[in-house]
N, C-alpha and C. Protein backbone atom coordinates (compact mmCIF):
# COMPACT_ATOMS: atom_id res chain seq x y z
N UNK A 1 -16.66 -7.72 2.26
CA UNK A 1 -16.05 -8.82 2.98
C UNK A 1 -16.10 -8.54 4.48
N UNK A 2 -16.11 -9.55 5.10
CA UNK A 2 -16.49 -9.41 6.37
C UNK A 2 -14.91 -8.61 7.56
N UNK A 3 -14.89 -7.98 8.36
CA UNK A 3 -13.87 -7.40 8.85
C UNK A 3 -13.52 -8.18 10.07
N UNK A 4 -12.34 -8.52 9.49
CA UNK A 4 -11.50 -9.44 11.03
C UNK A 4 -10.64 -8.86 12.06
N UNK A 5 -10.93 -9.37 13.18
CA UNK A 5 -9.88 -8.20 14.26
C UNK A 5 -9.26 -9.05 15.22
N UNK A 6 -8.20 -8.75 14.90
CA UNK A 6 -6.66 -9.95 15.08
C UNK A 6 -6.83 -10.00 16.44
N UNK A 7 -6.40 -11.31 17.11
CA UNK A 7 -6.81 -11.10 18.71
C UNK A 7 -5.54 -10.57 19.48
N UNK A 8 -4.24 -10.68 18.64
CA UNK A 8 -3.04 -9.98 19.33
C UNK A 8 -3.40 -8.18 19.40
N UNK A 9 -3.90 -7.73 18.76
CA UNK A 9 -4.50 -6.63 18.62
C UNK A 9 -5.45 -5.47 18.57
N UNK A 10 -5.67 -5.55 19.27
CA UNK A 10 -6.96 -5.03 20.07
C UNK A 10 -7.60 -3.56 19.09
N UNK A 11 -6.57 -2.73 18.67
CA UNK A 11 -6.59 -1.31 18.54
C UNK A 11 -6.83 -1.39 16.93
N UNK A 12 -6.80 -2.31 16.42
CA UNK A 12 -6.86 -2.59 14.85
C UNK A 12 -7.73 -3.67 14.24
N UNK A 13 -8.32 -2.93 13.07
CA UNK A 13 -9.04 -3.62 12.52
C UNK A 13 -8.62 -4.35 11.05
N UNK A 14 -8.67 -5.28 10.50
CA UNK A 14 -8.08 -5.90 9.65
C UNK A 14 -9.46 -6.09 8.54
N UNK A 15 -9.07 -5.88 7.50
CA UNK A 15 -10.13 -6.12 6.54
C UNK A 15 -9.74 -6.91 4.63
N UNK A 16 -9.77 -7.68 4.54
CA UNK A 16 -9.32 -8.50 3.28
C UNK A 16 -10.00 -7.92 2.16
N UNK A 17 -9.28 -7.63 1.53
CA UNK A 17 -9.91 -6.85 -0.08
C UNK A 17 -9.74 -7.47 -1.04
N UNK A 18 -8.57 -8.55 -1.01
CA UNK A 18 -8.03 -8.70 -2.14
C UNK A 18 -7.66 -10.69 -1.64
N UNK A 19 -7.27 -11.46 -2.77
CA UNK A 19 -6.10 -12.70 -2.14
C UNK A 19 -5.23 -12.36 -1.67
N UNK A 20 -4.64 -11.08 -2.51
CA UNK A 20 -3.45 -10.70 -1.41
C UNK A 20 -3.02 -9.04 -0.96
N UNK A 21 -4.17 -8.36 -0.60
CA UNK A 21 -4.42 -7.34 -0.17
C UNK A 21 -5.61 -7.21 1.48
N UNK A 22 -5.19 -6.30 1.85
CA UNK A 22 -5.71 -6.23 3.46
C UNK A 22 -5.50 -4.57 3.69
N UNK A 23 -6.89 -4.24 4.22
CA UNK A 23 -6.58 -2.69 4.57
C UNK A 23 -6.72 -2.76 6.66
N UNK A 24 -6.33 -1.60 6.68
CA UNK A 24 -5.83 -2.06 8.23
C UNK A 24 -6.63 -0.81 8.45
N UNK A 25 -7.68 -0.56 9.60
CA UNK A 25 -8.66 0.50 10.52
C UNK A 25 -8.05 0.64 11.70
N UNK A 26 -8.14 1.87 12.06
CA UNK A 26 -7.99 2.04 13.47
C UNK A 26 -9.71 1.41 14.63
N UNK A 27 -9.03 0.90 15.26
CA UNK A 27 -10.69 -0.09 16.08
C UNK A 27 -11.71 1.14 16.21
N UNK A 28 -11.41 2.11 16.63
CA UNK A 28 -12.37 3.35 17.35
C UNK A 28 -13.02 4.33 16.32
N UNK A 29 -11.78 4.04 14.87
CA UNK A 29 -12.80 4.64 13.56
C UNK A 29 -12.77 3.72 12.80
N UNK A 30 -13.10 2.79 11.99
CA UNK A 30 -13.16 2.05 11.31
C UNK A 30 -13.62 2.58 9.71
N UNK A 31 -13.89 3.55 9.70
CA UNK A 31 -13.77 3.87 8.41
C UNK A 31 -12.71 5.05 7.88
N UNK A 32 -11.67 4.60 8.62
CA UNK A 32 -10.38 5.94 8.81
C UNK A 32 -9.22 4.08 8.13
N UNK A 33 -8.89 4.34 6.66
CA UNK A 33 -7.77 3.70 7.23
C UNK A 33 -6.37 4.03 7.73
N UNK A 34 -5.79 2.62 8.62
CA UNK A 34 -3.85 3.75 8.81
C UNK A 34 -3.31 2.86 7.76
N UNK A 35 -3.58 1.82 6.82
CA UNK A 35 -2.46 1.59 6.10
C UNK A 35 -2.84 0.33 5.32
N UNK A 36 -1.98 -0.38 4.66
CA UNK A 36 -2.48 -1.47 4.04
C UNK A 36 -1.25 -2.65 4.04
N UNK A 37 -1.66 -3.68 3.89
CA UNK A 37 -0.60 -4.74 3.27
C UNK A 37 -0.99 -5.52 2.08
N UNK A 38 0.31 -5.67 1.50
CA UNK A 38 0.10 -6.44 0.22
C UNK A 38 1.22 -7.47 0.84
N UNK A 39 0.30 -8.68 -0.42
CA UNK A 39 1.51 -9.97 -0.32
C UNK A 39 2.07 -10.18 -1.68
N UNK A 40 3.19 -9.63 -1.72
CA UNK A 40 4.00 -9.71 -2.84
C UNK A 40 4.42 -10.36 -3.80
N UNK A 41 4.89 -11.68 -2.68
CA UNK A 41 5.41 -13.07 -3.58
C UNK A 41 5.32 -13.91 -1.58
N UNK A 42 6.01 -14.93 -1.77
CA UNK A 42 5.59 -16.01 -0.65
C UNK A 42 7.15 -15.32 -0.11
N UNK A 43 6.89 -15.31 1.19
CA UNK A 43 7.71 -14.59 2.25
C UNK A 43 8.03 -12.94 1.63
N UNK A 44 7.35 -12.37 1.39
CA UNK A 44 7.10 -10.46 1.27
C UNK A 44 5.96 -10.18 1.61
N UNK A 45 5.79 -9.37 2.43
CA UNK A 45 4.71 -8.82 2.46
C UNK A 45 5.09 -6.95 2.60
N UNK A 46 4.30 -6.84 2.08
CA UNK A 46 4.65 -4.62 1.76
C UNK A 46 3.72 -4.54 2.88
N UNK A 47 3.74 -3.65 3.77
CA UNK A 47 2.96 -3.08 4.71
C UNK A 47 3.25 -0.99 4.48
N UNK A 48 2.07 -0.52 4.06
CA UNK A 48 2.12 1.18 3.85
C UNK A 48 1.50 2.24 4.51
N UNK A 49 1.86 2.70 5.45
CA UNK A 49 1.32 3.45 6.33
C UNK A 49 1.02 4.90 5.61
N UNK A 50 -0.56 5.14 6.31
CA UNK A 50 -0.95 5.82 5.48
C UNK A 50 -1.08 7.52 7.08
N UNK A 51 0.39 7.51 6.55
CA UNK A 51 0.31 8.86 7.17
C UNK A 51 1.33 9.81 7.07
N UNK A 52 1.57 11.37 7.24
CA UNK A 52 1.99 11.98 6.93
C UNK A 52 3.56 12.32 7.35
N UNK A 53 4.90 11.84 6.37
CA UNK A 53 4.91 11.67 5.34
C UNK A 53 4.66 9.63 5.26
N UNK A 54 4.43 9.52 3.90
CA UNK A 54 3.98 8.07 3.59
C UNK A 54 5.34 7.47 4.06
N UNK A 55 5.26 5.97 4.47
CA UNK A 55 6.09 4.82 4.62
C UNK A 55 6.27 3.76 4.43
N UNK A 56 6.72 2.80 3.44
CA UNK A 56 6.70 1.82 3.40
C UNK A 56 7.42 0.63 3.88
N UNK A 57 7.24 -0.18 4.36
CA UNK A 57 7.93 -1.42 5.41
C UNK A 57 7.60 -2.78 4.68
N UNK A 58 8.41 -3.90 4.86
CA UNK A 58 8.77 -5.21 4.22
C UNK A 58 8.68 -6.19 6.03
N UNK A 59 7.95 -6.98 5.45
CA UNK A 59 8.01 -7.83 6.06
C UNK A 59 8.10 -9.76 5.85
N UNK A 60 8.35 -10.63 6.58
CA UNK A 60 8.53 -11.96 5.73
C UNK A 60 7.44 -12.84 6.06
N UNK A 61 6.40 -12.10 6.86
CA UNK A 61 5.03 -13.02 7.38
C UNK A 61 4.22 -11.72 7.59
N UNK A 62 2.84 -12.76 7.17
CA UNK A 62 1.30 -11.66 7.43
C UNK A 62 1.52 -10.89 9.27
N UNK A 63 2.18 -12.24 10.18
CA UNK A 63 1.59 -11.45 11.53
C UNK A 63 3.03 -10.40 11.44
N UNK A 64 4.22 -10.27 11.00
CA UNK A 64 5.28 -9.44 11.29
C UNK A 64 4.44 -8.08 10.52
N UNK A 65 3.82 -8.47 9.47
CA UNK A 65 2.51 -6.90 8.60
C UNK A 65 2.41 -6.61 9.73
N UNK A 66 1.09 -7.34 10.49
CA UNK A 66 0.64 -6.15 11.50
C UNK A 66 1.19 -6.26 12.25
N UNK A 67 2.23 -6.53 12.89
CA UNK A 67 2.71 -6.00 14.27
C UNK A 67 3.30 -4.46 13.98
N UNK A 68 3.46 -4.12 12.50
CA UNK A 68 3.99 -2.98 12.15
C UNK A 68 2.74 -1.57 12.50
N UNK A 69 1.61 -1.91 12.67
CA UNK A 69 0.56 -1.67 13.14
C UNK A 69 0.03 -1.82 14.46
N UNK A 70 0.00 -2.45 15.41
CA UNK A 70 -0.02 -3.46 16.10
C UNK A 70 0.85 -2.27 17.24
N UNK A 71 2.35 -3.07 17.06
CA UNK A 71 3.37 -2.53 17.63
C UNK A 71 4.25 -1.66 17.32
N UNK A 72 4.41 -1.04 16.40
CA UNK A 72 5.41 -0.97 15.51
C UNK A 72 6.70 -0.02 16.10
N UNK A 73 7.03 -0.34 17.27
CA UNK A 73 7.98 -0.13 18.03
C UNK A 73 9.01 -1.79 18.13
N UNK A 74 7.92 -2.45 17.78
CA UNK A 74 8.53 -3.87 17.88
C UNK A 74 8.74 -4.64 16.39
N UNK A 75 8.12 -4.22 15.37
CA UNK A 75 8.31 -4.22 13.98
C UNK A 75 9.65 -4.89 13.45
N UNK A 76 9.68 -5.99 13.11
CA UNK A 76 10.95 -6.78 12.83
C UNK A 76 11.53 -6.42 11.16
N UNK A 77 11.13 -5.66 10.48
CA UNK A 77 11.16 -5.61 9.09
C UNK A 77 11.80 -4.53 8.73
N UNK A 78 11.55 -4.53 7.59
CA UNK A 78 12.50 -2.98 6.89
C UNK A 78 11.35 -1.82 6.62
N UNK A 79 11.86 -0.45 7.00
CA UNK A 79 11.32 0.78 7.09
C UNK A 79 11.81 1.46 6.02
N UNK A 80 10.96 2.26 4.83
CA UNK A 80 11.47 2.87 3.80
C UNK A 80 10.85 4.39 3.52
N UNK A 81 11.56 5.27 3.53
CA UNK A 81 10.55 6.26 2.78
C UNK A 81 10.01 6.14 1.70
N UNK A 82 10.63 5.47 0.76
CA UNK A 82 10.03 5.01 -0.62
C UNK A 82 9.60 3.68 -1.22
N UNK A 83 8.88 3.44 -1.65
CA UNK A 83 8.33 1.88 -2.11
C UNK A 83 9.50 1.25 -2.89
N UNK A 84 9.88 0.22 -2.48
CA UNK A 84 10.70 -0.97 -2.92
C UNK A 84 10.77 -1.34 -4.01
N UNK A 85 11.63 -1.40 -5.01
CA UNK A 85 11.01 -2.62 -6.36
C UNK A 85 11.70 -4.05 -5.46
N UNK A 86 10.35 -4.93 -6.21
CA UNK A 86 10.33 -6.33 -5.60
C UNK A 86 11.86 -6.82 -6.52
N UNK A 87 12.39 -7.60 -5.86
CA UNK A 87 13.51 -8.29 -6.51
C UNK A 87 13.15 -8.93 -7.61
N UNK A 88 13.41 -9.33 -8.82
CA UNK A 88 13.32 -10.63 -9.90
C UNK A 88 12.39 -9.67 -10.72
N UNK A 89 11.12 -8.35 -9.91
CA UNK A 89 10.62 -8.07 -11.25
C UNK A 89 10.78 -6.79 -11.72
N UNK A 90 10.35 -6.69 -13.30
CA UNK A 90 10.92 -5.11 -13.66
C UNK A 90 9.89 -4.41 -13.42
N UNK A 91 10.32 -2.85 -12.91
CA UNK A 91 9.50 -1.69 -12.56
C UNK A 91 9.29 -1.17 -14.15
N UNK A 92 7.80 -1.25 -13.93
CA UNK A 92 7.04 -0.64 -14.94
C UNK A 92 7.53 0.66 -15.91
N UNK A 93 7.92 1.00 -17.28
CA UNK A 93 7.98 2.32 -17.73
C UNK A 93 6.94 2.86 -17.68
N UNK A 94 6.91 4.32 -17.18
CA UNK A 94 5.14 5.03 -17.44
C UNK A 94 5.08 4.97 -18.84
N UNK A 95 4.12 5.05 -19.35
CA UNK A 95 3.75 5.39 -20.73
C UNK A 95 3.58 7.37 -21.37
N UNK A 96 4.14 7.60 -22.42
CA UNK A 96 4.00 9.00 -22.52
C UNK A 96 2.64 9.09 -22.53
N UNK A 97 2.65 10.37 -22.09
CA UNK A 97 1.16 10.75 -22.31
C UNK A 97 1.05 11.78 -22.97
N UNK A 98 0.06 12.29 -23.81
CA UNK A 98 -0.24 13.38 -24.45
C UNK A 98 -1.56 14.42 -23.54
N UNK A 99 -1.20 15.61 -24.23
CA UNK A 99 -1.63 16.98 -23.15
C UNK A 99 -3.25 16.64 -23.77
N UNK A 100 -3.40 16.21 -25.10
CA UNK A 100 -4.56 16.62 -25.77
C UNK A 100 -4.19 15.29 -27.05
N UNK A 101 -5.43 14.73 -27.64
CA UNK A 101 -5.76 13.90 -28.45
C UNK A 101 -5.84 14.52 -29.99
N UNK A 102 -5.81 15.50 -29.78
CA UNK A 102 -6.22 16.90 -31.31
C UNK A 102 -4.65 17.00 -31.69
N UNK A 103 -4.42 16.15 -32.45
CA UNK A 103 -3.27 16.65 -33.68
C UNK A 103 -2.87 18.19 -33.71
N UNK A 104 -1.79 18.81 -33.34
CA UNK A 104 -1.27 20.16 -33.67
C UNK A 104 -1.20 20.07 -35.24
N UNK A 105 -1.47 21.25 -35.67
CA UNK A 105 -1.52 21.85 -36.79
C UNK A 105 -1.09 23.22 -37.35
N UNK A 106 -0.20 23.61 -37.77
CA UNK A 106 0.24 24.75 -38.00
C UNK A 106 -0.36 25.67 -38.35
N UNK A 107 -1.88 25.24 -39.62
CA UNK A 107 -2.77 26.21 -39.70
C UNK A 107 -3.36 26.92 -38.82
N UNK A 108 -3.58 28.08 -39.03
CA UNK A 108 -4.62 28.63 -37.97
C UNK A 108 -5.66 28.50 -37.77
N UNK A 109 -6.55 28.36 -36.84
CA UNK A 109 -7.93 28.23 -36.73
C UNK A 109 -8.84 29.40 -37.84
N UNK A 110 -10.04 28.77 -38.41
CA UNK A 110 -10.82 30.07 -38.92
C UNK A 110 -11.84 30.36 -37.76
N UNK A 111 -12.19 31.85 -37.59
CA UNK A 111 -12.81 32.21 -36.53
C UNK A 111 -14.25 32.64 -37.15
């Protein structure tokens, strides 16, 4: 997909992956990303900065996403160390997993 670069923003590159996914470049590396936004539901957008330690931020419009990028001294939204569950839906149970597909067996192996 073709890469768009927001005109409020000079220093960032914007790139659409998804209907409602966008990965965000720094302008000077473009194949470095700093972060991404998702659009959640209509007025959410997740914005995740991809740096050390991770962060996740909420916002209620695409341009308040990147200003979190952008500006993000000026960032109107919520700042999280940990990812959000979206309101109304349920967070996923992991599924167990097994170490190995091979049935334990009490017998011993013959060698």
């Amino acid at each position: 997909m073709k890469a768009a670069q927001h005109p409020s923003f000079d220093g960032i590159q914007v790139i659409r992956l998804g209907r409602s996914e966008w990965r965000v470049n720094a302008a000077t590396d473009p194949d470095r990303p700093i972060g991404y936004i998702e659009r959640q539901r209509a007025g959410r957008y997740e914005v995740t900065w991809m740096t050390d330690p991770m962060r996740w931020g909420y916002a209620t419009t695409f341009d308040e996403a990147l200003v979190a990028f952008g500006d993000s001294v000026q960032f109107p939204g919520d700042v999280f160390d940990t990812r959000a569950v979206v309101v109304g839906r349920s967070r996923r149970t992991p599924h167990a997993r097994r170490a190995t597909w091979v049935r334990s067996s009490r017998q011993r192996g013959v060698a």
